[in-house]
PDB file of N, CA and C in Angstrom:
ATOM      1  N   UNK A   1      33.959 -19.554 -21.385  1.00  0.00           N
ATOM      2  CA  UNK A   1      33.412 -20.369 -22.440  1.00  0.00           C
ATOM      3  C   UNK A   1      32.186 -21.090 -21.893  1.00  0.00           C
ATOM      4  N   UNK A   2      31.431 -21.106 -22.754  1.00  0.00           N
ATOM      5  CA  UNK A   2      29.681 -21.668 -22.466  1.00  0.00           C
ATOM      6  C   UNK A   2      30.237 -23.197 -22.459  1.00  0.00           C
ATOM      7  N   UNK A   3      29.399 -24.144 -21.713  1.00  0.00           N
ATOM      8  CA  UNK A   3      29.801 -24.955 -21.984  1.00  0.00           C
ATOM      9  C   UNK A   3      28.549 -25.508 -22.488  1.00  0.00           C
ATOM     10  N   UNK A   4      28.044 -25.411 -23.510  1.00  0.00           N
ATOM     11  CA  UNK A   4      27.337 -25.497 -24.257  1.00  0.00           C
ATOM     12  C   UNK A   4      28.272 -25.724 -25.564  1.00  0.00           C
ATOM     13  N   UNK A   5      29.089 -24.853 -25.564  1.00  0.00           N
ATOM     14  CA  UNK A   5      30.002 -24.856 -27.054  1.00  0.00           C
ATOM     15  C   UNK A   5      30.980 -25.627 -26.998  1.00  0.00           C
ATOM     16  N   UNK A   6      30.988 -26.805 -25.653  1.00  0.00           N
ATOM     17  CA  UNK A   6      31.980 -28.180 -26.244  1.00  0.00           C
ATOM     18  C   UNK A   6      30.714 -28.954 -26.389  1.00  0.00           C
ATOM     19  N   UNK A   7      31.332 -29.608 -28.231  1.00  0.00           N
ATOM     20  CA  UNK A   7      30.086 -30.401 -28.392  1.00  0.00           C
ATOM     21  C   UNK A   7      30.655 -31.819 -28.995  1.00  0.00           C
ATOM     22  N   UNK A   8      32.413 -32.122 -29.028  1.00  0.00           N
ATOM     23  CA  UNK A   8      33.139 -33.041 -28.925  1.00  0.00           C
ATOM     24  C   UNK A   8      33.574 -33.877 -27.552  1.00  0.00           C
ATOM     25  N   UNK A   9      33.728 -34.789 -27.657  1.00  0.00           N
ATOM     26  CA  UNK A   9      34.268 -35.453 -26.399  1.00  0.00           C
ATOM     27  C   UNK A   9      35.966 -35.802 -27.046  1.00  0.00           C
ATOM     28  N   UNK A  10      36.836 -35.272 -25.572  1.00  0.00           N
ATOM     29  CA  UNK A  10      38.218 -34.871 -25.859  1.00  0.00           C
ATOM     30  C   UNK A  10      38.780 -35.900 -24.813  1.00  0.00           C
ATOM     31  N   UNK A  11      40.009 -36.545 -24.950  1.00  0.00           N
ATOM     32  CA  UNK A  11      40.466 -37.230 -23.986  1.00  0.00           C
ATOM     33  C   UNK A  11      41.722 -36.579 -23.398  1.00  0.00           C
ATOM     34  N   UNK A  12      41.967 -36.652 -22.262  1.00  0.00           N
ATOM     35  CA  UNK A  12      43.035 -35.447 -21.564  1.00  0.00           C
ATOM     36  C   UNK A  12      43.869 -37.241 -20.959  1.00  0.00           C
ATOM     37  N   UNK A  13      44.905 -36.891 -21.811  1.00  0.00           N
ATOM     38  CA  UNK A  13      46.019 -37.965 -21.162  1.00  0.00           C
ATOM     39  C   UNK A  13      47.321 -37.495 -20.567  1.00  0.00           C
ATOM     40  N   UNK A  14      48.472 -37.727 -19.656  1.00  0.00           N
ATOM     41  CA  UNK A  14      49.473 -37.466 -19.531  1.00  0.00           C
ATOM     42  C   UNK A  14      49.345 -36.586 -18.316  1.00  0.00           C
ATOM     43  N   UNK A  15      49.829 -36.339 -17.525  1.00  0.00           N
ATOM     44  CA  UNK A  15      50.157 -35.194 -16.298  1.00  0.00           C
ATOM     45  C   UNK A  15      50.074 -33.765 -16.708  1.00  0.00           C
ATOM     46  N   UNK A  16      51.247 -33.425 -17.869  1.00  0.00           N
ATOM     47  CA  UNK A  16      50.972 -31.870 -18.114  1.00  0.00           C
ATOM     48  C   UNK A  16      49.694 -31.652 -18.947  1.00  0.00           C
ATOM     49  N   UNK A  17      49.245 -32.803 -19.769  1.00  0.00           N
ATOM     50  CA  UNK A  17      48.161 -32.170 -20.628  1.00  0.00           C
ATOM     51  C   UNK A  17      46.529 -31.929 -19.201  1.00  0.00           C
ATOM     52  N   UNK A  18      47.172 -32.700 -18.093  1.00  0.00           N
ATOM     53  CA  UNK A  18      45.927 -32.608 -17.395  1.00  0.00           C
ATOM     54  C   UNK A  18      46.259 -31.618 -16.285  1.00  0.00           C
ATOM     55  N   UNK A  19      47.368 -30.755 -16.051  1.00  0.00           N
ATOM     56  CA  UNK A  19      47.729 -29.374 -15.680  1.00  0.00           C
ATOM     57  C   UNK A  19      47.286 -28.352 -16.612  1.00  0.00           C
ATOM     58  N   UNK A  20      47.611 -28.741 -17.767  1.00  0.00           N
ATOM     59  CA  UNK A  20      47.211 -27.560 -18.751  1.00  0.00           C
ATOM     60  C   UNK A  20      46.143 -27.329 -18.774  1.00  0.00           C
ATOM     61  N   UNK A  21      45.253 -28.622 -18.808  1.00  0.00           N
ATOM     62  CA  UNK A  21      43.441 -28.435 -18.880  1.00  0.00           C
ATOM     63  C   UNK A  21      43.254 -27.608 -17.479  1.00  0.00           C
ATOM     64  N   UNK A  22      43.633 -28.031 -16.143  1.00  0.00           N
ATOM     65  CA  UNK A  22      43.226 -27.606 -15.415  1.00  0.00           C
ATOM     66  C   UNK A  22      43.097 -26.163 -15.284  1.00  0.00           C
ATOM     67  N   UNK A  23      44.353 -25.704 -15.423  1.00  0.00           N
ATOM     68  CA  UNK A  23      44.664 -24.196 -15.507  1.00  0.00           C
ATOM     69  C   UNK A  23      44.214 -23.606 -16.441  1.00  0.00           C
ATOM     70  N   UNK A  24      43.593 -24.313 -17.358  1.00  0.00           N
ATOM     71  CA  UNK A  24      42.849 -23.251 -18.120  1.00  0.00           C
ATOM     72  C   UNK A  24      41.636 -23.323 -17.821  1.00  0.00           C
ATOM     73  N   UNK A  25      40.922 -24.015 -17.050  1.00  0.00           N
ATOM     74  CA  UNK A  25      39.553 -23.941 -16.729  1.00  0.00           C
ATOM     75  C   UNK A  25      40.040 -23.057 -15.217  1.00  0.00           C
ATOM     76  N   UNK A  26      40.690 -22.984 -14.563  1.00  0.00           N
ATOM     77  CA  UNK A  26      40.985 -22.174 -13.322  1.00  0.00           C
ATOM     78  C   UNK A  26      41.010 -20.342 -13.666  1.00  0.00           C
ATOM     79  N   UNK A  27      41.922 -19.798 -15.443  1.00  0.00           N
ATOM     80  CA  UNK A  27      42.103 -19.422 -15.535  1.00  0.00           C
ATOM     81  C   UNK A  27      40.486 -18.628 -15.978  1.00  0.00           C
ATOM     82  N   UNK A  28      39.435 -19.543 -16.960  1.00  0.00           N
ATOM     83  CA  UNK A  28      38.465 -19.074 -17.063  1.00  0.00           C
ATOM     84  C   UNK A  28      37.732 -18.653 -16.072  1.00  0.00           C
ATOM     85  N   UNK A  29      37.961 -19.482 -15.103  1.00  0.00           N
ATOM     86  CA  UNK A  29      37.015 -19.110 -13.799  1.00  0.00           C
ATOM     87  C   UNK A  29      37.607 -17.851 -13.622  1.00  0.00           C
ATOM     88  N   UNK A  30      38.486 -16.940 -13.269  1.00  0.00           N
ATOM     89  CA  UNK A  30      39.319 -16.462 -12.438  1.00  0.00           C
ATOM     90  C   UNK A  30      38.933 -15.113 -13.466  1.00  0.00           C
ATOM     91  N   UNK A  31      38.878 -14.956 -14.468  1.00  0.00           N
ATOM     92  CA  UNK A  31      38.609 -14.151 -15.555  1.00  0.00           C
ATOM     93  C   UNK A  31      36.842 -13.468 -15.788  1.00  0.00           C
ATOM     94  N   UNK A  32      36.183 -14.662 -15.016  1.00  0.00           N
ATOM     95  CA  UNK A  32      34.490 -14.008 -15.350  1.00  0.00           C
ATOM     96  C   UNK A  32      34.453 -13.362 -13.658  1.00  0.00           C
ATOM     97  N   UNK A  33      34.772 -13.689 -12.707  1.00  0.00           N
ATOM     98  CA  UNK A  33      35.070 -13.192 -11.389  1.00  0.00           C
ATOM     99  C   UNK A  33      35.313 -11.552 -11.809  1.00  0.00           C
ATOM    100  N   UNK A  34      36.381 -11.183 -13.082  1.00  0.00           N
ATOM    101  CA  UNK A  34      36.183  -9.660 -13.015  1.00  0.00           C
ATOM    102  C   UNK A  34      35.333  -9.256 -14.234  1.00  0.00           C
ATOM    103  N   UNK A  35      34.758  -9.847 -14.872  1.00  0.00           N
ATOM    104  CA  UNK A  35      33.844  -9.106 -16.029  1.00  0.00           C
ATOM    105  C   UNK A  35      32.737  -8.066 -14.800  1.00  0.00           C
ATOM    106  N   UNK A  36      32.300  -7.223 -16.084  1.00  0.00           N
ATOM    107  CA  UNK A  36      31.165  -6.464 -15.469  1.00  0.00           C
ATOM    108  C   UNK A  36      29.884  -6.947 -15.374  1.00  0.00           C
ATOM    109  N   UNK A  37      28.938  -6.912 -14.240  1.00  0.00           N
ATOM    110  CA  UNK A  37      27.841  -8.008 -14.011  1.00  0.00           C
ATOM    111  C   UNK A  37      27.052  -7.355 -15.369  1.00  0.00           C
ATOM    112  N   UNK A  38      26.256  -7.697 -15.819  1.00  0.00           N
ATOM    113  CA  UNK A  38      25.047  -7.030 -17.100  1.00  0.00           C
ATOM    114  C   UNK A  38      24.343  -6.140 -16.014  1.00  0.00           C
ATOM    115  N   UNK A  39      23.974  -5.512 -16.902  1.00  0.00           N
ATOM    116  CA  UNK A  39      23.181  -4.382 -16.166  1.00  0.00           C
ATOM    117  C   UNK A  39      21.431  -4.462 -16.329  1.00  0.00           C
ATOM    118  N   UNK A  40      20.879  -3.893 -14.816  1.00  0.00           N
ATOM    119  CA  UNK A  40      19.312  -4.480 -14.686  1.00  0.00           C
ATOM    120  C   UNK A  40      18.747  -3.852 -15.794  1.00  0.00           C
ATOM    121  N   UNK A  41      18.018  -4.661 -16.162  1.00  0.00           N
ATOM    122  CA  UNK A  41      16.905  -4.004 -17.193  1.00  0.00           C
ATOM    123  C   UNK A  41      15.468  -4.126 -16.610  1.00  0.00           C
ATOM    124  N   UNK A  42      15.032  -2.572 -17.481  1.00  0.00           N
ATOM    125  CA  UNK A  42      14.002  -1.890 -16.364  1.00  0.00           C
ATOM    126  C   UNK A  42      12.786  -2.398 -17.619  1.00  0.00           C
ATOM    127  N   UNK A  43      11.543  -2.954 -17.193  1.00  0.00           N
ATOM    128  CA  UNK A  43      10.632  -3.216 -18.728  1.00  0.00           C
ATOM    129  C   UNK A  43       9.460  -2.135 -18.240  1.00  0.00           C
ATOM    130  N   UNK A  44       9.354  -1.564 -19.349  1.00  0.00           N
ATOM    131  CA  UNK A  44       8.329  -0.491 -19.129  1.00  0.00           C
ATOM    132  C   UNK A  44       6.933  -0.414 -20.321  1.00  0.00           C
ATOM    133  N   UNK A  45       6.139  -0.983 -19.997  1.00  0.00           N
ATOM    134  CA  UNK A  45       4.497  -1.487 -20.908  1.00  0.00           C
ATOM    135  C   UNK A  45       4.130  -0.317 -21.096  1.00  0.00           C
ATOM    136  N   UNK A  46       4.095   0.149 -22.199  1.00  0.00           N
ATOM    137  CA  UNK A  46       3.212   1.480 -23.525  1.00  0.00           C
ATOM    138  C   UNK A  46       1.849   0.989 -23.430  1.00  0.00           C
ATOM    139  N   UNK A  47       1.040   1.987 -23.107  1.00  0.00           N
ATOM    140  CA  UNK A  47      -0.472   1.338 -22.794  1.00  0.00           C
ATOM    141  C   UNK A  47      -1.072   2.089 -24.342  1.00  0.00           C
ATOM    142  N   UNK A  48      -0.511   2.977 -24.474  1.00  0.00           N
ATOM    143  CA  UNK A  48      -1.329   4.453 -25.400  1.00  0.00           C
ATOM    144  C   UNK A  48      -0.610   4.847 -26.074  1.00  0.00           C
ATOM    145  N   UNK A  49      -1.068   4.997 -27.097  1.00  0.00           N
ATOM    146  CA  UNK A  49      -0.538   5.933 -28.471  1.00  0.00           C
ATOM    147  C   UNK A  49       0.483   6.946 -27.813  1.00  0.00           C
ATOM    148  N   UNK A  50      -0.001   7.817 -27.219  1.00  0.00           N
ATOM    149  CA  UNK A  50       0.454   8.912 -26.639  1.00  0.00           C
ATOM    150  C   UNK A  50       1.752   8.325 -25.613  1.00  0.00           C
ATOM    151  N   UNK A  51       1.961   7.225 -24.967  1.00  0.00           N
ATOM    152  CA  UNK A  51       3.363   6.534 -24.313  1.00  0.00           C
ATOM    153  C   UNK A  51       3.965   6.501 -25.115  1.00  0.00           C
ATOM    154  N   UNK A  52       3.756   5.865 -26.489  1.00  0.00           N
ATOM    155  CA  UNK A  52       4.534   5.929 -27.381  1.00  0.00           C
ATOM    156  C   UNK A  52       5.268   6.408 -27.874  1.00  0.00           C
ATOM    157  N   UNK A  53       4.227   7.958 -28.496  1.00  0.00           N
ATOM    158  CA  UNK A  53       5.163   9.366 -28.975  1.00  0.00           C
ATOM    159  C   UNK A  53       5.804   9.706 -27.675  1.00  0.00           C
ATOM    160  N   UNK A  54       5.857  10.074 -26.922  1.00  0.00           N
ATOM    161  CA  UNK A  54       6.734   9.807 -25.601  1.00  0.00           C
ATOM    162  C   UNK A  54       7.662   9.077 -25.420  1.00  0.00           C
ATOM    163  N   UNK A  55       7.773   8.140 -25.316  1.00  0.00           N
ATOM    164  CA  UNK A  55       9.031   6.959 -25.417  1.00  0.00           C
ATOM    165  C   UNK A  55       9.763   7.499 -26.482  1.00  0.00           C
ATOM    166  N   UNK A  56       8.976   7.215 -27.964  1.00  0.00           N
ATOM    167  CA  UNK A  56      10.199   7.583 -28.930  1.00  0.00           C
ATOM    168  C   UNK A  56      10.858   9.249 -28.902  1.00  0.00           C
ATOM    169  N   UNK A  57       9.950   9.832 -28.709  1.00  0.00           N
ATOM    170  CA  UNK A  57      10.666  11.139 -28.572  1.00  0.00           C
ATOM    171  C   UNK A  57      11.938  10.990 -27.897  1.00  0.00           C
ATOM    172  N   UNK A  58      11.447  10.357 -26.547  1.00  0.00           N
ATOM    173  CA  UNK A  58      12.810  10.310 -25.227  1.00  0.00           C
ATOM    174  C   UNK A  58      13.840   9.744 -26.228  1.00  0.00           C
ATOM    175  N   UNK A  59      13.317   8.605 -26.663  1.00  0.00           N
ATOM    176  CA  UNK A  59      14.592   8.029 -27.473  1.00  0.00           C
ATOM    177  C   UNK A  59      15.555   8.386 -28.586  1.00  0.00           C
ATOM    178  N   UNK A  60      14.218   9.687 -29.313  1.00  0.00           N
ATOM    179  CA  UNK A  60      15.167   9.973 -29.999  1.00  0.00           C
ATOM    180  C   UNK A  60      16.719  10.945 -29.275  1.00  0.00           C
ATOM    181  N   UNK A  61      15.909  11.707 -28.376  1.00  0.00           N
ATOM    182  CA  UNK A  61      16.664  13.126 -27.684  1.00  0.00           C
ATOM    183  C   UNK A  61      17.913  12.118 -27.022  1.00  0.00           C
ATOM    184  N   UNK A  62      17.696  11.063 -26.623  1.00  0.00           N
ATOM    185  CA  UNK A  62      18.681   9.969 -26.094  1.00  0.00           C
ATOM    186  C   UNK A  62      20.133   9.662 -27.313  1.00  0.00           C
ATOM    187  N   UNK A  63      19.398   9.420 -27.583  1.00  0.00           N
ATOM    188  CA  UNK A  63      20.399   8.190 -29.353  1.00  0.00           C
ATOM    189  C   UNK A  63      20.442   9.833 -30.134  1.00  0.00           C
ATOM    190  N   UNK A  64      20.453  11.115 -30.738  1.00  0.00           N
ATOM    191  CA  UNK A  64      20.844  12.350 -31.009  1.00  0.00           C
ATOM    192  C   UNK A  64      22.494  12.489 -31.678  1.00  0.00           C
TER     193      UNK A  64
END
């Protein structure tokens, strides 16, 4: 979770409610550790008409 998208202020009282918080922020951590990293993106500048029909061609024979 972004933490951007808490946009309340929450009060954590009591022992288990402040186990529960914990472990679920442990659990988030523990969870993006195996996502897949994003993958590099390559930027490639079309100078000419002719890159163009090129590119899209590739793209179309790609996406098919």
């Amino acid at each position: 979770m972004a933490t951007s998208s808490i946009t309340k202020n929450f009060i954590i009282s009591g022992e288990d409610q402040v186990e529960m918080f914990a472990n679920a922020i442990e659990e988030s951590y523990q969870e993006s550790l195996h996502r897949p990293p994003a993958p590099d993106m390559k930027i490639t500048y079309l100078d000419s008409a002719e890159e163009i029909k090129k590119f899209m061609e590739k793209r179309k024979r790609t996406n098919a």
